[in-house]
N, C-alpha and C. Protein backbone atom coordinates (compact mmCIF):
# COMPACT_ATOMS: atom_id res chain seq x y z
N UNK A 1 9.32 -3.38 -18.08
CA UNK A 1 8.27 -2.49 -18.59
C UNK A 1 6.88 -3.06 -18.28
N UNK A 2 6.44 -4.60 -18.61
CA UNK A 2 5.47 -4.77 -17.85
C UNK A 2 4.69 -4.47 -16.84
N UNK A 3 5.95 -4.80 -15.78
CA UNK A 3 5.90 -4.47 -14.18
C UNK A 3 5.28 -3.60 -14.31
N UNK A 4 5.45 -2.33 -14.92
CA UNK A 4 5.44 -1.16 -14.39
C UNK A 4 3.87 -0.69 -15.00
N UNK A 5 3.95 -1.52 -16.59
CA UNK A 5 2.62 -1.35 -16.62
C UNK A 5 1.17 -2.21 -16.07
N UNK A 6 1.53 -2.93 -15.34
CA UNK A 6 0.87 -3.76 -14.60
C UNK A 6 0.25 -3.17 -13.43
N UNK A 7 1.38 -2.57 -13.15
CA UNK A 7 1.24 -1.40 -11.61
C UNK A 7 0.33 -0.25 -11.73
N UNK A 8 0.08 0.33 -12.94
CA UNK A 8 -0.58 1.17 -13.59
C UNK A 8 -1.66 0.97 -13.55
N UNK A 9 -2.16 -0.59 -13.99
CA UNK A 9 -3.74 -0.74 -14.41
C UNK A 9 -4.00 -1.05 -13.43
N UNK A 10 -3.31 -1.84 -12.10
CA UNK A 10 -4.21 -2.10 -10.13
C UNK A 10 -3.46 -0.75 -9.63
N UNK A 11 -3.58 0.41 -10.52
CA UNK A 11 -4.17 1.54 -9.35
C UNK A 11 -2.76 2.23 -8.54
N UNK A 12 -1.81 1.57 -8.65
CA UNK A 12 -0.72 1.72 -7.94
C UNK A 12 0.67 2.77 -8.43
N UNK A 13 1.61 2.85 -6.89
CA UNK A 13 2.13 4.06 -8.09
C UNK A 13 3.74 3.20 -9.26
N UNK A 14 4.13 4.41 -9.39
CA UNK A 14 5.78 3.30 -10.21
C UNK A 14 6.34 2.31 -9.32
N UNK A 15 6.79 1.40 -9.92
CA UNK A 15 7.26 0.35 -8.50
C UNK A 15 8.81 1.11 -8.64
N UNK A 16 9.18 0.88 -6.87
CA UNK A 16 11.01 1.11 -7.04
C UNK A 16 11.70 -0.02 -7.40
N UNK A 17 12.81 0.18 -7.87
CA UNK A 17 13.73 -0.87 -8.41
C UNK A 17 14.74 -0.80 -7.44
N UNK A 18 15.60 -2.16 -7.05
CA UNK A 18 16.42 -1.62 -6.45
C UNK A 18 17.46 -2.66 -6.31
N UNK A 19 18.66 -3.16 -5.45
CA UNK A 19 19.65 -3.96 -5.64
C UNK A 19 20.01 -4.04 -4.53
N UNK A 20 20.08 -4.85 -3.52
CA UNK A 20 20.50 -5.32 -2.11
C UNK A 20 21.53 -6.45 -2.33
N UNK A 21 22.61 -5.79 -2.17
CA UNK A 21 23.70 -7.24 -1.74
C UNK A 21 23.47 -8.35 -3.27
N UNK A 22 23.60 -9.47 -3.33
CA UNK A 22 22.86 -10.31 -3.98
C UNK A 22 21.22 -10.52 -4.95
N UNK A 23 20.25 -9.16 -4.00
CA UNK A 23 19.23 -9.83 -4.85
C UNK A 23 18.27 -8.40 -5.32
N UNK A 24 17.40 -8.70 -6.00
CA UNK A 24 17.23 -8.03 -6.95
C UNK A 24 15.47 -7.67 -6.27
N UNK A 25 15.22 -6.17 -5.92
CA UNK A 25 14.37 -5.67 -5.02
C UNK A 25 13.13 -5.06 -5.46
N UNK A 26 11.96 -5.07 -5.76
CA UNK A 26 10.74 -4.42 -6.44
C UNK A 26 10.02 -4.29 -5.04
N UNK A 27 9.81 -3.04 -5.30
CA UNK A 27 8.54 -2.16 -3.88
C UNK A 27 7.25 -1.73 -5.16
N UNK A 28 6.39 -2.30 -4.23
CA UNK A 28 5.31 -1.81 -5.08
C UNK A 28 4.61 -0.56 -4.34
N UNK A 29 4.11 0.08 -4.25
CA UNK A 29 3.69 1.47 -3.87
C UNK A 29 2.60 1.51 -3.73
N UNK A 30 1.33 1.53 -2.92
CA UNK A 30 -0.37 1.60 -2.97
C UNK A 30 0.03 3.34 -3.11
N UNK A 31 -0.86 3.75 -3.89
CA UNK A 31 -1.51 5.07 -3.66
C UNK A 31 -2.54 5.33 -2.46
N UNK A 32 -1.99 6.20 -1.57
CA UNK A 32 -2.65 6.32 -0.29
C UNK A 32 -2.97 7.77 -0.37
N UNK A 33 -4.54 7.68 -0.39
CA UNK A 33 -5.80 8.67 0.06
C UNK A 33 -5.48 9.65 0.87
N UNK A 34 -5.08 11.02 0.66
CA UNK A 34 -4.69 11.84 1.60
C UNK A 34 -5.94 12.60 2.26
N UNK A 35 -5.86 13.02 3.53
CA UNK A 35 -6.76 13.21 3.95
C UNK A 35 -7.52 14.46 3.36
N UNK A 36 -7.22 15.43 2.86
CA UNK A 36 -7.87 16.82 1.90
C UNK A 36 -8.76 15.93 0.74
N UNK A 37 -7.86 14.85 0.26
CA UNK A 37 -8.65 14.38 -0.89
C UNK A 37 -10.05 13.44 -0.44
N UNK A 38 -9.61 12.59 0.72
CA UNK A 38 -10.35 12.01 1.21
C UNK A 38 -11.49 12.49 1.65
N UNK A 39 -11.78 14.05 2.04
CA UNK A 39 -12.40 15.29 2.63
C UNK A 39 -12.98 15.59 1.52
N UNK A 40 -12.49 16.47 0.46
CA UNK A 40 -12.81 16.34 -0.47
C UNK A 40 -14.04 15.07 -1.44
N UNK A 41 -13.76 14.29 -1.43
CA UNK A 41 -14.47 12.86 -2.00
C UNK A 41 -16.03 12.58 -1.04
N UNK A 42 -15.87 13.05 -0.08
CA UNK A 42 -16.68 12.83 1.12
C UNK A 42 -17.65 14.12 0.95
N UNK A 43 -17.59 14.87 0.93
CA UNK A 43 -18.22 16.24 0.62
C UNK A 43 -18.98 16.29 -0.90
N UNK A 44 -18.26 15.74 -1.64
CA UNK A 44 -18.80 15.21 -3.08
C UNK A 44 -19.96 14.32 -3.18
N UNK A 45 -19.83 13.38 -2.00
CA UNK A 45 -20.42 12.21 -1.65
C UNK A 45 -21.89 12.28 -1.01
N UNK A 46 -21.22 13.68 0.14
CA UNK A 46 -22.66 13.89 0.56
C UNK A 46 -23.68 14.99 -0.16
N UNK A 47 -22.90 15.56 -1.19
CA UNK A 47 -23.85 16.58 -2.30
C UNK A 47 -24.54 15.67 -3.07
N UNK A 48 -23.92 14.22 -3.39
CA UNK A 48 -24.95 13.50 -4.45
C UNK A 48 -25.87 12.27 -3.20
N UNK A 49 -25.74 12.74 -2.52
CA UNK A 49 -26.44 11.61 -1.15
C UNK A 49 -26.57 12.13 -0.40
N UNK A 50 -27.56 13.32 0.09
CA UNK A 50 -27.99 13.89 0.80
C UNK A 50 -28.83 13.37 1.64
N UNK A 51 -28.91 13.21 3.35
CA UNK A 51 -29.35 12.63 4.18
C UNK A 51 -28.78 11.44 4.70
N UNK A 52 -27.55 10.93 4.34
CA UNK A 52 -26.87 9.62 4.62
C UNK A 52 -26.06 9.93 6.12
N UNK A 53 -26.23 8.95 6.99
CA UNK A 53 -25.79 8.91 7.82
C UNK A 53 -24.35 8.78 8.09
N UNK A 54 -23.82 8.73 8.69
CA UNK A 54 -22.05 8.12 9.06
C UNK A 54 -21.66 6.62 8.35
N UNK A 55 -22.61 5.95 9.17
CA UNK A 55 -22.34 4.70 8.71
C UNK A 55 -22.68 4.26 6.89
N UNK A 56 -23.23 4.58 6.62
CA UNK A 56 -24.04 4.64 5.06
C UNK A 56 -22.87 5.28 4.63
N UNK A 57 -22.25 6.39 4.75
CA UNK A 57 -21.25 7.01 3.81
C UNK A 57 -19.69 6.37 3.73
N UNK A 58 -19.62 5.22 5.44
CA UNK A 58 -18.19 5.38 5.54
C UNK A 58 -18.34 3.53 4.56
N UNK A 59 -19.44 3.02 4.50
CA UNK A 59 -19.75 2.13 3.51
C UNK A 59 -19.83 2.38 2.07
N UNK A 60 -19.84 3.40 1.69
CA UNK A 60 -19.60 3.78 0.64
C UNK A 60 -18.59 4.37 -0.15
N UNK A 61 -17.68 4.50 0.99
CA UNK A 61 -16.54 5.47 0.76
C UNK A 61 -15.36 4.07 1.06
N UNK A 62 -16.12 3.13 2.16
CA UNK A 62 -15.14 1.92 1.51
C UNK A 62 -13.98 2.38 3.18
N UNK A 63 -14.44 3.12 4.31
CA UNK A 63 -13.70 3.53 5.21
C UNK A 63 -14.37 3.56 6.56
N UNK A 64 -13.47 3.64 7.23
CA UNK A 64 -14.10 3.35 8.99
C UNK A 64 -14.64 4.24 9.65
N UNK A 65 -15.94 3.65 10.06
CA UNK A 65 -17.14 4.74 10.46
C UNK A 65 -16.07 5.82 11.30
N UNK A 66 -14.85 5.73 12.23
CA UNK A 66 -14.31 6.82 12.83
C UNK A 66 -13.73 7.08 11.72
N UNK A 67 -13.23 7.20 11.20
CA UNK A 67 -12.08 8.41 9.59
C UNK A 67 -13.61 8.85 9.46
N UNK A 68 -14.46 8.29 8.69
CA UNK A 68 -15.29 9.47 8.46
C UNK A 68 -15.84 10.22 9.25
N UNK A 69 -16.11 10.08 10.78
CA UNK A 69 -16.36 11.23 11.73
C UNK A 69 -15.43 11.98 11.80
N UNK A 70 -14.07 11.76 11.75
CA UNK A 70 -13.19 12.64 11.49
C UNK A 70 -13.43 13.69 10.65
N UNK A 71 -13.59 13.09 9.54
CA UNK A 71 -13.41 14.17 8.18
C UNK A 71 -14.97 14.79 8.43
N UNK A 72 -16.26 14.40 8.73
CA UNK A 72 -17.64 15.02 9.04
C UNK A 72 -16.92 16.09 9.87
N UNK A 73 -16.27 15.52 10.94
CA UNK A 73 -16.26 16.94 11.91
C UNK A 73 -15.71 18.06 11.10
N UNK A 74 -14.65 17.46 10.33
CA UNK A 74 -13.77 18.93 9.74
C UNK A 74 -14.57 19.49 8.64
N UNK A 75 -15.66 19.00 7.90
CA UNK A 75 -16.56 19.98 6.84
C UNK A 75 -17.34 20.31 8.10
N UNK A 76 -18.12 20.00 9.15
CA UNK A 76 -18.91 20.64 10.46
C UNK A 76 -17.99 22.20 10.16
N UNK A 77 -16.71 21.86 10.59
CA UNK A 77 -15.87 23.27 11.18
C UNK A 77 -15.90 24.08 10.07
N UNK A 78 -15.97 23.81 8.90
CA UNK A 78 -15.57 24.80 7.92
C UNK A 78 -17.24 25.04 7.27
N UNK A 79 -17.72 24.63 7.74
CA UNK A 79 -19.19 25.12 7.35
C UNK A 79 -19.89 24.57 6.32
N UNK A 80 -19.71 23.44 5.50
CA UNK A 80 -19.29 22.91 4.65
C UNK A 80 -20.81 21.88 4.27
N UNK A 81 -21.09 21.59 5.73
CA UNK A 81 -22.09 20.79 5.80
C UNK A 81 -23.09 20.69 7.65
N UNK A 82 -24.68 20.14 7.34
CA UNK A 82 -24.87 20.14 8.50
C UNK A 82 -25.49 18.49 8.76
N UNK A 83 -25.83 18.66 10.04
CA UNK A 83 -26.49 17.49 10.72
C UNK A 83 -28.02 17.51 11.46
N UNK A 84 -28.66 16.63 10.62
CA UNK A 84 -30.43 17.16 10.63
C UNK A 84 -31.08 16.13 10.79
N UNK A 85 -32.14 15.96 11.59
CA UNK A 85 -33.22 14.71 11.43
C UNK A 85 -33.58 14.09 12.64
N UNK A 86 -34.24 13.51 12.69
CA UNK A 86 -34.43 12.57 13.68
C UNK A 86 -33.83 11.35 13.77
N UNK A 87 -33.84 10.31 15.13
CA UNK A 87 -32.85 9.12 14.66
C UNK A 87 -33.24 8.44 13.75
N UNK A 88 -34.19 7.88 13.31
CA UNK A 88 -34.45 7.08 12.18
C UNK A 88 -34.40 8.08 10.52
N UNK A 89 -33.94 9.08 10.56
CA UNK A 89 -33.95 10.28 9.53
C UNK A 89 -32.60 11.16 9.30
N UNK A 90 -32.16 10.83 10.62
CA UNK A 90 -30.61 11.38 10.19
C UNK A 90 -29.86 11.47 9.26
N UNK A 91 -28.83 12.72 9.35
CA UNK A 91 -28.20 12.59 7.87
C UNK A 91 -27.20 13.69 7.60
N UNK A 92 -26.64 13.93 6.94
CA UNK A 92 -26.08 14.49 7.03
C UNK A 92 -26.47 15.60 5.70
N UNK A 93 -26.12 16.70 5.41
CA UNK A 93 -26.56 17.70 4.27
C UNK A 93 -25.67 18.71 3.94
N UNK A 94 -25.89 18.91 2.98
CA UNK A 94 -24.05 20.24 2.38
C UNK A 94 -25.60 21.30 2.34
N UNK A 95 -24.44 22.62 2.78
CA UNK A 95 -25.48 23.79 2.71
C UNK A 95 -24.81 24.53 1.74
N UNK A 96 -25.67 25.15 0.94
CA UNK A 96 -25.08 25.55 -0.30
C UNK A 96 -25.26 27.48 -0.05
């Protein structure tokens, strides 16, 4: 029961239990960021940080300047957000 609540408070999901031959097996599970949510979080990100560049957001988001061009391009496609400024002013902006 520990285990499990241990796993709980670093974020993680139920550990599996399990039994191989002789020995006695614990998988611990990271919760992994799906990309809608990740999209999602990023779009959130740039409504409260308006004007942040690629690099500024994928530092903030804790992810690699390419995943977040990824996910920029896919709010680009859905209309979601634009790209404005000059180079020292760049940024990115949600159009409401």
């Amino acid at each position: 029961m520990r285990i499990i609540e241990y796993s709980k408070q670093f974020g993680l999901k139920k550990p599996v239990f399990s039994h191989i031959q002789s020995a006695f097996v614990i998988k611990f599970l990271k919760n992994i960021e799906g990309i809608n949510e990740g999209i999602k979080h990023l779009y959130e990100l740039i409504k409260e940080n308006q004007g942040k560049n690629t690099s500024d957001l994928a530092k903030l988001m804790n992810k690699s300047p390419k995943t977040l061009e990824r996910w920029l391009s896919e709010l680009k496609k859905q209309g979601k957000i634009i790209f404005k400024g000059s180079k020292k002013t760049e940024g990115y902006y949600c159009i409401n």
